[in-house]
N, C-alpha and C. Protein backbone atom coordinates (compact mmCIF):
# COMPACT_ATOMS: atom_id res chain seq x y z
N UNK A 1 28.20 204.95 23.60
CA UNK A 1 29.59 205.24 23.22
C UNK A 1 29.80 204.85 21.76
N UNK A 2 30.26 205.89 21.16
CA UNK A 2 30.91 205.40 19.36
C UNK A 2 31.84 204.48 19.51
N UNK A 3 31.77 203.80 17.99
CA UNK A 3 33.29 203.12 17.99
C UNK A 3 34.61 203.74 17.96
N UNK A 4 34.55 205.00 17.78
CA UNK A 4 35.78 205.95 18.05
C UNK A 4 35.91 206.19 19.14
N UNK A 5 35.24 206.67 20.13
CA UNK A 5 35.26 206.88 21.79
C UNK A 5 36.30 206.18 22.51
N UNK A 6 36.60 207.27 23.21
CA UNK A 6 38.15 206.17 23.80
C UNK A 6 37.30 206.12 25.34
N UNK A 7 36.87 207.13 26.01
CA UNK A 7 36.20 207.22 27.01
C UNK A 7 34.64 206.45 27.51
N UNK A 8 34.82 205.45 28.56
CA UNK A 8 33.18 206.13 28.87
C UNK A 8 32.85 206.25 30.35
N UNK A 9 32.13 206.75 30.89
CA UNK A 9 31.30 206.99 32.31
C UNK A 9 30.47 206.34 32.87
N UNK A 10 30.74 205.29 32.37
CA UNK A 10 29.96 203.84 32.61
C UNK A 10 30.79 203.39 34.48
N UNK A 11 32.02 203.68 34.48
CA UNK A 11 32.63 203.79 36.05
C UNK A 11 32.08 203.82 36.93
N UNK A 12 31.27 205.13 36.82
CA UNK A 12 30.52 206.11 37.76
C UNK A 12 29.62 204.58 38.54
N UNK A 13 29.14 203.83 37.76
CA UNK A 13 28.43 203.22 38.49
C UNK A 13 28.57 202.29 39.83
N UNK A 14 30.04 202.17 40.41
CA UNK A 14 30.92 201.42 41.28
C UNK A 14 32.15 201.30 41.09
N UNK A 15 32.92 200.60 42.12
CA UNK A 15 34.17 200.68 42.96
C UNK A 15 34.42 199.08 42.28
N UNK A 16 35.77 198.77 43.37
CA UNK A 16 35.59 197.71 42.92
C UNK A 16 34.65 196.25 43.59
N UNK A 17 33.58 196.38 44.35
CA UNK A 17 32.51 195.77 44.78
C UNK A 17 32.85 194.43 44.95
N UNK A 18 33.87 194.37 45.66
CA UNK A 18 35.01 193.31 45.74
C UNK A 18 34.40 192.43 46.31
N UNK A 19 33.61 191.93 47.83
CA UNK A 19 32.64 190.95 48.13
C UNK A 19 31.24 190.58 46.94
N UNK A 20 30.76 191.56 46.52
CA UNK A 20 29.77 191.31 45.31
C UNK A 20 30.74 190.41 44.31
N UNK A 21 31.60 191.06 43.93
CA UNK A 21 32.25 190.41 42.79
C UNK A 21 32.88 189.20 43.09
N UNK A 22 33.03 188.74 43.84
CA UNK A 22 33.52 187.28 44.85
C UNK A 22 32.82 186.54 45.06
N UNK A 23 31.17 186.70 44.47
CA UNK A 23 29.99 186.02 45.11
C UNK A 23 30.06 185.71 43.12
N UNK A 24 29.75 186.47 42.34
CA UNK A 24 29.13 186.32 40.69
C UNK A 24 30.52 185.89 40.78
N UNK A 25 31.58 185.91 41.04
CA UNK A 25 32.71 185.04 39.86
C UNK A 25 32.34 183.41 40.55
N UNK A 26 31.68 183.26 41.64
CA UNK A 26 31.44 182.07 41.77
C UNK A 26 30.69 181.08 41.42
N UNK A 27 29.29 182.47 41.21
CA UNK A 27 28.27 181.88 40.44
C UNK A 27 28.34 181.62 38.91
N UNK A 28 29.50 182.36 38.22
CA UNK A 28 29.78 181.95 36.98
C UNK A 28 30.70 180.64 36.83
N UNK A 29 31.41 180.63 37.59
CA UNK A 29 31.68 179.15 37.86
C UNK A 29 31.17 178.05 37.62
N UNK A 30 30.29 178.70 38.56
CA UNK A 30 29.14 177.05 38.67
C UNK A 30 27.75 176.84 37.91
N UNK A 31 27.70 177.91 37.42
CA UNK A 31 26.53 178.09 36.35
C UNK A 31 26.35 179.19 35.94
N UNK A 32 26.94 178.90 34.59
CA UNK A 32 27.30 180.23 34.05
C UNK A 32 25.89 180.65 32.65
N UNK A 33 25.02 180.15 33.50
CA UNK A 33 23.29 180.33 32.33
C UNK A 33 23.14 181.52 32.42
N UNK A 34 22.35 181.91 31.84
CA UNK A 34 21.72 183.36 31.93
C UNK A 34 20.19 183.27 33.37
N UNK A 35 19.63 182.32 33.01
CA UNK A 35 18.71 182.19 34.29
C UNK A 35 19.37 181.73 35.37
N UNK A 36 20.93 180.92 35.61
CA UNK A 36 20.98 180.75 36.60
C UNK A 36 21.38 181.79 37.29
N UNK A 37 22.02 182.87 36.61
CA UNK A 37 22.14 184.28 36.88
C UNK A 37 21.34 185.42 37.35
N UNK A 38 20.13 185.43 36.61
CA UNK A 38 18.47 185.74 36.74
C UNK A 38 18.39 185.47 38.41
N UNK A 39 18.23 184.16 38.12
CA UNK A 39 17.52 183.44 39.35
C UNK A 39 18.30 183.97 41.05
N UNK A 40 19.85 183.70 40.94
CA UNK A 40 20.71 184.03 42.02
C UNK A 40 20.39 185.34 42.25
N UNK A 41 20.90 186.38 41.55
CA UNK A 41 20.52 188.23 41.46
C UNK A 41 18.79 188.47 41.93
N UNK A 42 17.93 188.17 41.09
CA UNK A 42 16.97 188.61 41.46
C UNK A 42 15.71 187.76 42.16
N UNK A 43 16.09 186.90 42.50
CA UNK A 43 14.90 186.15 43.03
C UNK A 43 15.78 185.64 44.73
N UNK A 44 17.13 185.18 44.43
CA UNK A 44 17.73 185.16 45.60
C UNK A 44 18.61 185.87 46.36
N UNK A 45 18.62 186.62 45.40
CA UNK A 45 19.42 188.25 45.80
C UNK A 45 20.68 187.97 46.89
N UNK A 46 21.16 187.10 46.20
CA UNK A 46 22.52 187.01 46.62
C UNK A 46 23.13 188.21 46.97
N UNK A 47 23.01 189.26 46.57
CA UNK A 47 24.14 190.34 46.45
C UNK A 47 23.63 191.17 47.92
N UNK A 48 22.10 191.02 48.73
CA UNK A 48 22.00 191.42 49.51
C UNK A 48 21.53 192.56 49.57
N UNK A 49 20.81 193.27 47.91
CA UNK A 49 20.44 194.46 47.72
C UNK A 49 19.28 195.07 48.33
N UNK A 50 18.68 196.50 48.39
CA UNK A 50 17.55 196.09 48.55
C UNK A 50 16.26 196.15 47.63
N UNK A 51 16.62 196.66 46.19
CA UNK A 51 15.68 196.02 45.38
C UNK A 51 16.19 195.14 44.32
N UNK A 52 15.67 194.21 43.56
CA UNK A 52 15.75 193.49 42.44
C UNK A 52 17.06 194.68 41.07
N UNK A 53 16.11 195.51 41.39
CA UNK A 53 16.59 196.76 40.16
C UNK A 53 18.49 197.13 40.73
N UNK A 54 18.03 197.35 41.95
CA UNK A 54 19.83 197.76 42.68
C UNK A 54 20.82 196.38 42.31
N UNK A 55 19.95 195.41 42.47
CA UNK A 55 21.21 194.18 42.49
C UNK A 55 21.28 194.01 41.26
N UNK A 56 20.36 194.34 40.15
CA UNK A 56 20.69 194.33 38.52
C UNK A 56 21.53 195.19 38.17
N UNK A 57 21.56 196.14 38.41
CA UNK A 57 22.47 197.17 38.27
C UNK A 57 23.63 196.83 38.49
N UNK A 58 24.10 196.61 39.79
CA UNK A 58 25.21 196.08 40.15
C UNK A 58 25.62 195.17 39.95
N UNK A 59 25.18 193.83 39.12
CA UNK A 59 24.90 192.92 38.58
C UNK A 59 25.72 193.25 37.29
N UNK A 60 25.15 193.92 36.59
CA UNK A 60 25.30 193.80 35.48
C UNK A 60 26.92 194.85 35.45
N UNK A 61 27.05 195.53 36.24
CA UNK A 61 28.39 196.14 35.78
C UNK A 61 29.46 195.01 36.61
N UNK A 62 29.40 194.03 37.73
CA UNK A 62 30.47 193.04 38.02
C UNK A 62 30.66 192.42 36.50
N UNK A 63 29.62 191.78 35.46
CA UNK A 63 29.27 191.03 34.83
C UNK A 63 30.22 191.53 33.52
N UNK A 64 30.40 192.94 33.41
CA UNK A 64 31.27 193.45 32.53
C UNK A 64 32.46 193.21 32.60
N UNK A 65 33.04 193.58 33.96
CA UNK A 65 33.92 193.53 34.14
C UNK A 65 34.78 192.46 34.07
N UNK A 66 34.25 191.64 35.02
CA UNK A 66 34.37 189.96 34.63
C UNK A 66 35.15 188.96 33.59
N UNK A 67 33.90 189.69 32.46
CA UNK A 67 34.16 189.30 31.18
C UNK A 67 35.26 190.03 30.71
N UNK A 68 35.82 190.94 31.09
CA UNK A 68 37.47 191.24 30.61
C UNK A 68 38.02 190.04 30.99
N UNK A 69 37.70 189.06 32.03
CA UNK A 69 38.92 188.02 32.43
C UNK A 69 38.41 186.81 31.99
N UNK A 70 39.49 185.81 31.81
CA UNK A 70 39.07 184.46 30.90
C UNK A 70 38.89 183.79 32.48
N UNK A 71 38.61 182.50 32.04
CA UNK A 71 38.73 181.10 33.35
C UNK A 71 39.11 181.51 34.42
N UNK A 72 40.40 181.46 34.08
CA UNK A 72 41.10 181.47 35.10
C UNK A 72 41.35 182.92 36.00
N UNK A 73 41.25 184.15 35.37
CA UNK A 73 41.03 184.59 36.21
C UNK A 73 39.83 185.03 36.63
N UNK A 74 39.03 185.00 36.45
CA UNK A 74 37.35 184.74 37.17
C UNK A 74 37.66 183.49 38.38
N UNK A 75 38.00 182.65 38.11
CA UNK A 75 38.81 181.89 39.43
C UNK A 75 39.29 182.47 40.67
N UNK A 76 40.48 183.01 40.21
CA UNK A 76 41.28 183.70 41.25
C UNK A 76 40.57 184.80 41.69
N UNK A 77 38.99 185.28 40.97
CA UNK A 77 38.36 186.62 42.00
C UNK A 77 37.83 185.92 43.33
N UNK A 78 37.35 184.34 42.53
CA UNK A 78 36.40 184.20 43.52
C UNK A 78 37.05 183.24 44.61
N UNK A 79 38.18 182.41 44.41
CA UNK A 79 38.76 181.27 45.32
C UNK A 79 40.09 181.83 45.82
N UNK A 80 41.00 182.82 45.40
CA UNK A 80 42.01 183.25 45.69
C UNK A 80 42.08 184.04 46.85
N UNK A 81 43.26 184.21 47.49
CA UNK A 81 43.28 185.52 48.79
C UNK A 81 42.49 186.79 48.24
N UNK A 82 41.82 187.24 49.49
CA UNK A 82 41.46 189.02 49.30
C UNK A 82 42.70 189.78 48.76
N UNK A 83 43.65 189.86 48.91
CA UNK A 83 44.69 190.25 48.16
C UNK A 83 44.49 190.25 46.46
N UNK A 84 44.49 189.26 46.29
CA UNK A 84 44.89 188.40 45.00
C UNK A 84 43.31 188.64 44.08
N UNK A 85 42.44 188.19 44.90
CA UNK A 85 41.12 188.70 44.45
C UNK A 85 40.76 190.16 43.84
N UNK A 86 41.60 191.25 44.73
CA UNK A 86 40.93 192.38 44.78
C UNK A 86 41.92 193.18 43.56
N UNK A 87 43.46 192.72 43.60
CA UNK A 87 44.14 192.78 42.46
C UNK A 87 43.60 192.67 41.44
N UNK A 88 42.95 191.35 40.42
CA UNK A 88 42.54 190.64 39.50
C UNK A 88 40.88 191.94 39.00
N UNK A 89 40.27 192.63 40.76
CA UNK A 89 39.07 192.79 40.18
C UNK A 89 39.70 194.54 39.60
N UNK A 90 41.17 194.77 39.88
CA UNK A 90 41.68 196.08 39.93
C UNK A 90 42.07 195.82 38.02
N UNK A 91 42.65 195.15 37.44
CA UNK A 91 42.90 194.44 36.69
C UNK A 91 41.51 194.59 35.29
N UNK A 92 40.45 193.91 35.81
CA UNK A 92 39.39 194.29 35.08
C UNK A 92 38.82 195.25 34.96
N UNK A 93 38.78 195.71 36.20
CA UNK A 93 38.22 197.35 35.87
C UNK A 93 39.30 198.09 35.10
N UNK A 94 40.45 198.13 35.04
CA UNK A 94 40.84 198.98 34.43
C UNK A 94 41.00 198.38 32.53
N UNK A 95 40.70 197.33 32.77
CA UNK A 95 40.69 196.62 31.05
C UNK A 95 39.34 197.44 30.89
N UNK A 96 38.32 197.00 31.49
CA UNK A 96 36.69 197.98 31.00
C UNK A 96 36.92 199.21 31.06
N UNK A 97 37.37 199.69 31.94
CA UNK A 97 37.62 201.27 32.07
C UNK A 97 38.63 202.05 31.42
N UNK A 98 39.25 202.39 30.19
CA UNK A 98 40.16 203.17 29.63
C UNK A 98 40.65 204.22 30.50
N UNK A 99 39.27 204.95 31.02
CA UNK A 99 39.53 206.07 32.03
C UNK A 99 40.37 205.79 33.71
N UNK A 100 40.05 204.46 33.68
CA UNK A 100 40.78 204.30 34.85
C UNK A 100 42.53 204.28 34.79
N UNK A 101 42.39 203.26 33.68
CA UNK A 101 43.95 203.15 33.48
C UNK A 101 44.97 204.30 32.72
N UNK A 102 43.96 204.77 32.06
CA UNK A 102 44.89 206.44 31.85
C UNK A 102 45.11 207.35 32.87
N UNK A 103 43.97 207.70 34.07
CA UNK A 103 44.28 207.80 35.26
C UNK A 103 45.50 207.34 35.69
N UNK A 104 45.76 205.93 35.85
CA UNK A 104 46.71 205.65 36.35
C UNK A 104 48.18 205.79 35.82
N UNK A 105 48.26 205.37 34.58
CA UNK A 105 49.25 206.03 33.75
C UNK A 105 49.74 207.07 33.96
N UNK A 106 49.11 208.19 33.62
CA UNK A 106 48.89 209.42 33.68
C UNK A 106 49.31 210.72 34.79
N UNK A 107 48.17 210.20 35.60
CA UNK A 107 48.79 211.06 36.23
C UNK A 107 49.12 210.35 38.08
N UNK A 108 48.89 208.93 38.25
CA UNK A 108 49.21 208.44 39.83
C UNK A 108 50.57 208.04 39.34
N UNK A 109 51.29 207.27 38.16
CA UNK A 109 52.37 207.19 37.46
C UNK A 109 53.28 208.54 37.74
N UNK A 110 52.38 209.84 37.04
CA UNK A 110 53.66 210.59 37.10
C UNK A 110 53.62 211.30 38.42
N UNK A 111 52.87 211.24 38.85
CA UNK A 111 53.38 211.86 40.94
C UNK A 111 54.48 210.82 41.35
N UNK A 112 54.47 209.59 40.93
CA UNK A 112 55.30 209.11 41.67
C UNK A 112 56.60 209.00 40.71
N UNK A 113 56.94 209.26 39.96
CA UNK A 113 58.43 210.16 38.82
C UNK A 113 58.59 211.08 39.11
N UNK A 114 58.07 212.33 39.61
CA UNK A 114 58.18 213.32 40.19
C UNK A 114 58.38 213.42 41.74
N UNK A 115 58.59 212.15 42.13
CA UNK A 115 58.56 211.64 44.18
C UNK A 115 57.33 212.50 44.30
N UNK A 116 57.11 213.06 44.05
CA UNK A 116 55.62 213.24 44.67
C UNK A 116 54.67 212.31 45.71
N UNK A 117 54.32 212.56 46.79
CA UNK A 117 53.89 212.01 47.63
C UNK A 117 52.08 211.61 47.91
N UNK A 118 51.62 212.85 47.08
CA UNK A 118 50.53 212.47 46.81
C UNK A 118 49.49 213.45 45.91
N UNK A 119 48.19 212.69 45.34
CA UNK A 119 47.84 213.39 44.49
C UNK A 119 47.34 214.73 44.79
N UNK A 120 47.15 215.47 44.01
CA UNK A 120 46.83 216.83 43.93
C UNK A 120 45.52 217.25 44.27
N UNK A 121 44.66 218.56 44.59
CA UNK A 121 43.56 218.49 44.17
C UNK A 121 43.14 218.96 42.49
N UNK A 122 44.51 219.42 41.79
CA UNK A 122 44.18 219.38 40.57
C UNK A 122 44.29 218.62 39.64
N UNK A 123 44.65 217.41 40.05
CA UNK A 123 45.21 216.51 39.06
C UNK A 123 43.78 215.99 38.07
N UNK A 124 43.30 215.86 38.82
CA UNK A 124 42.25 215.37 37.88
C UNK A 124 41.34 216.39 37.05
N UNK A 125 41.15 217.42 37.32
CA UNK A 125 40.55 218.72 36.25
C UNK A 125 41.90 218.54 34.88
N UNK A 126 42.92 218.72 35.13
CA UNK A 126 44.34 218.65 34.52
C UNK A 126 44.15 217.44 33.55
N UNK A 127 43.78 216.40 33.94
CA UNK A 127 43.57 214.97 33.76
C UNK A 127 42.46 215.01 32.67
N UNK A 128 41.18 215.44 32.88
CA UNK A 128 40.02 215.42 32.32
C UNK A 128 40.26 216.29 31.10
N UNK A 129 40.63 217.62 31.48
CA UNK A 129 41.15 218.27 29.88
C UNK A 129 42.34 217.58 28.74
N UNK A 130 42.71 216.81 28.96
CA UNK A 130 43.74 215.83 28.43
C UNK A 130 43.03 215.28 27.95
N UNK A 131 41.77 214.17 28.23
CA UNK A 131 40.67 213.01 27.96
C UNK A 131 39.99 214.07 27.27
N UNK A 132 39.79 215.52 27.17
CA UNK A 132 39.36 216.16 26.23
C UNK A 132 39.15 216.32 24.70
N UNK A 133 40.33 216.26 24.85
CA UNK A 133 41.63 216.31 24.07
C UNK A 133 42.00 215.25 22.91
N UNK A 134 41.74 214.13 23.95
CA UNK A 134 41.63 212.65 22.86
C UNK A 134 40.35 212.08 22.94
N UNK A 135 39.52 212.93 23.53
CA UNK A 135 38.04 211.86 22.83
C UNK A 135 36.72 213.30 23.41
N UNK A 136 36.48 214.06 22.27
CA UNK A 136 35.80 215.13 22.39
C UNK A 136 34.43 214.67 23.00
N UNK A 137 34.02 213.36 23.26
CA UNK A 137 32.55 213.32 23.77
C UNK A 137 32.94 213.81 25.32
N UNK A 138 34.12 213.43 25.83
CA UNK A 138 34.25 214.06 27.36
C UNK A 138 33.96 215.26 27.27
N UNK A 139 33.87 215.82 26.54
CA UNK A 139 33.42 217.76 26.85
C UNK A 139 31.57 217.39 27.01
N UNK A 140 30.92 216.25 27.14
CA UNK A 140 29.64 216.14 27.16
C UNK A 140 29.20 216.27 28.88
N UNK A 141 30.21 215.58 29.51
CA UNK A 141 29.80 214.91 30.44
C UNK A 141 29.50 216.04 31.87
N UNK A 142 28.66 215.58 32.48
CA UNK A 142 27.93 217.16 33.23
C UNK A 142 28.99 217.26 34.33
N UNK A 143 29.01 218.09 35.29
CA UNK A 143 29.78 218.54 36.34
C UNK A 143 29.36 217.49 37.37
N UNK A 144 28.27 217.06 37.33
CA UNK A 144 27.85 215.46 38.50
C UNK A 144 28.66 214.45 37.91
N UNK A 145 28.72 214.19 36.56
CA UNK A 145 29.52 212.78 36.47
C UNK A 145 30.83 213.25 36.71
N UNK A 146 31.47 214.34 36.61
CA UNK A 146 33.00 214.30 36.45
C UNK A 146 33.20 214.06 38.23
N UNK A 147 32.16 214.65 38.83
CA UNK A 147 32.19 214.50 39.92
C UNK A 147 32.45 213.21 40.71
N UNK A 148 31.67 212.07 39.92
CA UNK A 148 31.30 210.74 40.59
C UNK A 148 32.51 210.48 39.76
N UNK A 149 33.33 210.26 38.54
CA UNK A 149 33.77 209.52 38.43
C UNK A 149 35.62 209.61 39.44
N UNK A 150 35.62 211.37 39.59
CA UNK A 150 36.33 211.25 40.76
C UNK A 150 36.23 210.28 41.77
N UNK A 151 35.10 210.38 42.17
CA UNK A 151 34.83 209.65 43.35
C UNK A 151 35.42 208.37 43.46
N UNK A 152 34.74 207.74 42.39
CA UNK A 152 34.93 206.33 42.33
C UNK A 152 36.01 205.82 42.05
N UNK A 153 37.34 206.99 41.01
CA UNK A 153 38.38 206.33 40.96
C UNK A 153 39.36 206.35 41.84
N UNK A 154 39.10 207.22 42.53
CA UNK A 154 39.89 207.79 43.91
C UNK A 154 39.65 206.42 45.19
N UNK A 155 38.01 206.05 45.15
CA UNK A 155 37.40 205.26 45.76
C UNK A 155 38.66 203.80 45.56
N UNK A 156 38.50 203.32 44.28
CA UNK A 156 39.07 202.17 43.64
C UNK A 156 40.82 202.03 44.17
N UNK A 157 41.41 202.94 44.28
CA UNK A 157 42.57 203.19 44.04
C UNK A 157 42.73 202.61 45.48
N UNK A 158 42.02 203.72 46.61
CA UNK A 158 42.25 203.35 47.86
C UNK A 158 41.69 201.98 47.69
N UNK A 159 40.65 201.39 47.32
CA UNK A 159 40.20 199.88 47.93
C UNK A 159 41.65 198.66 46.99
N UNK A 160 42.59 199.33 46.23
CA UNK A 160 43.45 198.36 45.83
C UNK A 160 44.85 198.84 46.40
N UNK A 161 44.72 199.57 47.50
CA UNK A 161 45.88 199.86 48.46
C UNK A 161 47.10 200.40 47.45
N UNK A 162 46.54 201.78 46.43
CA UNK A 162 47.22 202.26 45.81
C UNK A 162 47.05 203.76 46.55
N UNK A 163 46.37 203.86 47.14
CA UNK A 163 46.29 205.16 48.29
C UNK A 163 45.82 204.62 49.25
N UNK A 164 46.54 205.52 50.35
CA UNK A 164 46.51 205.50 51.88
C UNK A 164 44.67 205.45 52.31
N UNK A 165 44.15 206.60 52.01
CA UNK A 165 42.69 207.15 52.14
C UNK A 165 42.34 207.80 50.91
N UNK A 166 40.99 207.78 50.11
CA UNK A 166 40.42 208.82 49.79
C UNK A 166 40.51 210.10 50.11
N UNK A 167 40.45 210.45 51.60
CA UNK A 167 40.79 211.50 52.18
C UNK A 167 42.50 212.52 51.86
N UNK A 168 43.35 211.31 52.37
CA UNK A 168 44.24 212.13 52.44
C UNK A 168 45.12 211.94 51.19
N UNK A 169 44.72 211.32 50.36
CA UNK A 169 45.52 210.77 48.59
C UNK A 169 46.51 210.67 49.16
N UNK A 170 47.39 210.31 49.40
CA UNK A 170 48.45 209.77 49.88
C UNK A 170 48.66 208.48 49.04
N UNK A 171 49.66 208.64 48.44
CA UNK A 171 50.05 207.28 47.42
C UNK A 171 51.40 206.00 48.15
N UNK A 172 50.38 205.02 47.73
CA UNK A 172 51.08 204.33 48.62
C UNK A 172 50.82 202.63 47.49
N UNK A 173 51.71 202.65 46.59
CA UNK A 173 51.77 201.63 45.78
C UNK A 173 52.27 200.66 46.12
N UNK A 174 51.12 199.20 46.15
CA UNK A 174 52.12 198.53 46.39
C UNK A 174 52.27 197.04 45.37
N UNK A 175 53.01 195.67 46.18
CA UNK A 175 53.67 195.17 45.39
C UNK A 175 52.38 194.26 44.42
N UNK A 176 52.97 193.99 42.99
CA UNK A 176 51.63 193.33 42.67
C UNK A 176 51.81 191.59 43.43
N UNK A 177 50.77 191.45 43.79
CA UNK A 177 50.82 189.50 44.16
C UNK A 177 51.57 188.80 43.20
N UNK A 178 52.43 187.77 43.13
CA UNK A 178 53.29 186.98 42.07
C UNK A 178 52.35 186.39 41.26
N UNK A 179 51.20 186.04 41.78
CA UNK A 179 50.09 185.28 41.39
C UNK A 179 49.38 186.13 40.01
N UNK A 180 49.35 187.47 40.46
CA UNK A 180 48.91 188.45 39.43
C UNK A 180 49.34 188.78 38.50
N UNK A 181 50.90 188.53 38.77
CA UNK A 181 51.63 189.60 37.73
C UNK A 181 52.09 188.36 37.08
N UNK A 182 52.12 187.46 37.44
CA UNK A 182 52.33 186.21 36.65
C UNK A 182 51.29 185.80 35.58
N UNK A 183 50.32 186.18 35.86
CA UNK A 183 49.11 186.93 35.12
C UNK A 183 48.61 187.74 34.02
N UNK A 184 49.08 188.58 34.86
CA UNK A 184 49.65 189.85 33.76
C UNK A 184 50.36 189.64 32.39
N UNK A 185 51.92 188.52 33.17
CA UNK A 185 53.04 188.43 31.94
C UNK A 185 52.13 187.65 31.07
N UNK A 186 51.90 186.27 31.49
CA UNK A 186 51.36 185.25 30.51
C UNK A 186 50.04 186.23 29.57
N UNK A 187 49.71 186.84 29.82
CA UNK A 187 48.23 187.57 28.96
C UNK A 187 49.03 188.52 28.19
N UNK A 188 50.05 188.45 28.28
CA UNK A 188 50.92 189.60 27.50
C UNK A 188 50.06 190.80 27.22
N UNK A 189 49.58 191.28 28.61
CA UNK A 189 48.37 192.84 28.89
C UNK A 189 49.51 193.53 29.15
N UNK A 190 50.28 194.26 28.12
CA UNK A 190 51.17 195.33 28.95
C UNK A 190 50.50 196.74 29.09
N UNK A 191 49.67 196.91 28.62
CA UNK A 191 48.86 198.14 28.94
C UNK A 191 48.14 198.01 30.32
N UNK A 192 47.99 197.18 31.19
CA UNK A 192 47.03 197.19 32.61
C UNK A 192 48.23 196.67 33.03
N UNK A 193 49.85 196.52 32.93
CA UNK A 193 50.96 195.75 33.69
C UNK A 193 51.92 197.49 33.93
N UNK A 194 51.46 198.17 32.78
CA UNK A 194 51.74 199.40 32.62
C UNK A 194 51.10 200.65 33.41
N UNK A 195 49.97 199.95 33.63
CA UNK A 195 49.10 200.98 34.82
C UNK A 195 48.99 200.24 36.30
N UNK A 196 49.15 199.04 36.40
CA UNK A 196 49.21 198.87 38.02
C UNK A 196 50.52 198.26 38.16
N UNK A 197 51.83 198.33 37.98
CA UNK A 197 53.10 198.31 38.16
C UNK A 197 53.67 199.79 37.99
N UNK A 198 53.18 200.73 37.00
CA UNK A 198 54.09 202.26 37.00
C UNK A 198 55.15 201.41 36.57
N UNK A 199 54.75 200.48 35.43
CA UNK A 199 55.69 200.57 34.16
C UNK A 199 56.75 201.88 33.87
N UNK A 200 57.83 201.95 33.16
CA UNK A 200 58.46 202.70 32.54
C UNK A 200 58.55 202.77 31.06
């Protein structure tokens, strides 16, 4: 990705891997080395993968994400309610992900200004020519990634109980945890308070 790039497809690679990511915010906790990291992922395969290479992978994109959040909230992924946890990991992904949170902005924001009940099957072709639009490397990306990254954000949305199912998109927003959005205010992030509240 350039330093101009507003986009990237780096997504595609997972959801929000909310038990994985509940296991590394703990291990960064408690030893936050690079071998003690090494060692947990690939020699003790905490994550339960089944090769070394799968749990690096997956490894390394919790590890991104993560690092969008300071102390404290790397805390609250790993010691807080599943609620509160899965918020915080909704939170980072969309700080790493531009594409997610313009998604959300965009166009799960405006179905629900429009009462709209749920998303479209065009919203996102609609969506993607927009991301066109402001960052010309998206005209790169093949018909498999636009594919997966559907997947996965559709995937994400439902695992943060912002849709009913994948299946039936059915939007169903709900409240942020006090814990989060208390969160939110103090980080003065109004751009990710703006995409998982449907700011005005």
């Amino acid at each position: 990705m350039t330093a101009t790039a507003r986009y990237s497809a780096q997504l595609s690679a997972g959801s929000l891997l909310v038990p994985e990511s509940r296991i590394l915010a703990a291990l960064l906790l408690n030893d936050g080395s690079e071998q003690g990291w090494q060692h947990a992922v690939k020699t003790e395969n905490v994550l339960q993968k089944s090769s070394p290479v799968t749990a690096m992978r997956m490894a390394r994109l919790i590890r991104q994400r993560l690092a969008c959040l300071d102390s404290e909230g790397i805390a609250m992924v790993a010691n807080d309610s599943l609620e509160v946890a899965t918020q915080m990991l909704l939170l980072a992904a969309v700080r790493h992900s531009r594409l997610l949170g313009d998604f959300m902005i965009d166009v799960y924001r405006g179905q629900l200004r429009r009462l709209d009940t749920h998303l479209k099957p065009s919203d996102w072709e609609v969506f993607l020519h927009e991301c066109e639009q402001r960052d010309p490397a998206v005209l790169l990306w093949t018909s498999s990634t636009r594919a997966k990254l559907q997947q996965v954000i559709y995937r994400i949305l439902s695992e943060a109980a912002y849709l009913d199912t994948t299946r039936t998109l059915r939007l169903t927003p709900p409240l942020l945890h006090p814990r989060v959005r208390a969160y939110l205010v103090s980080s003065k992030d109004y751009y990710a308070r703006e995409a998982m509240e449907q700011l005005k």
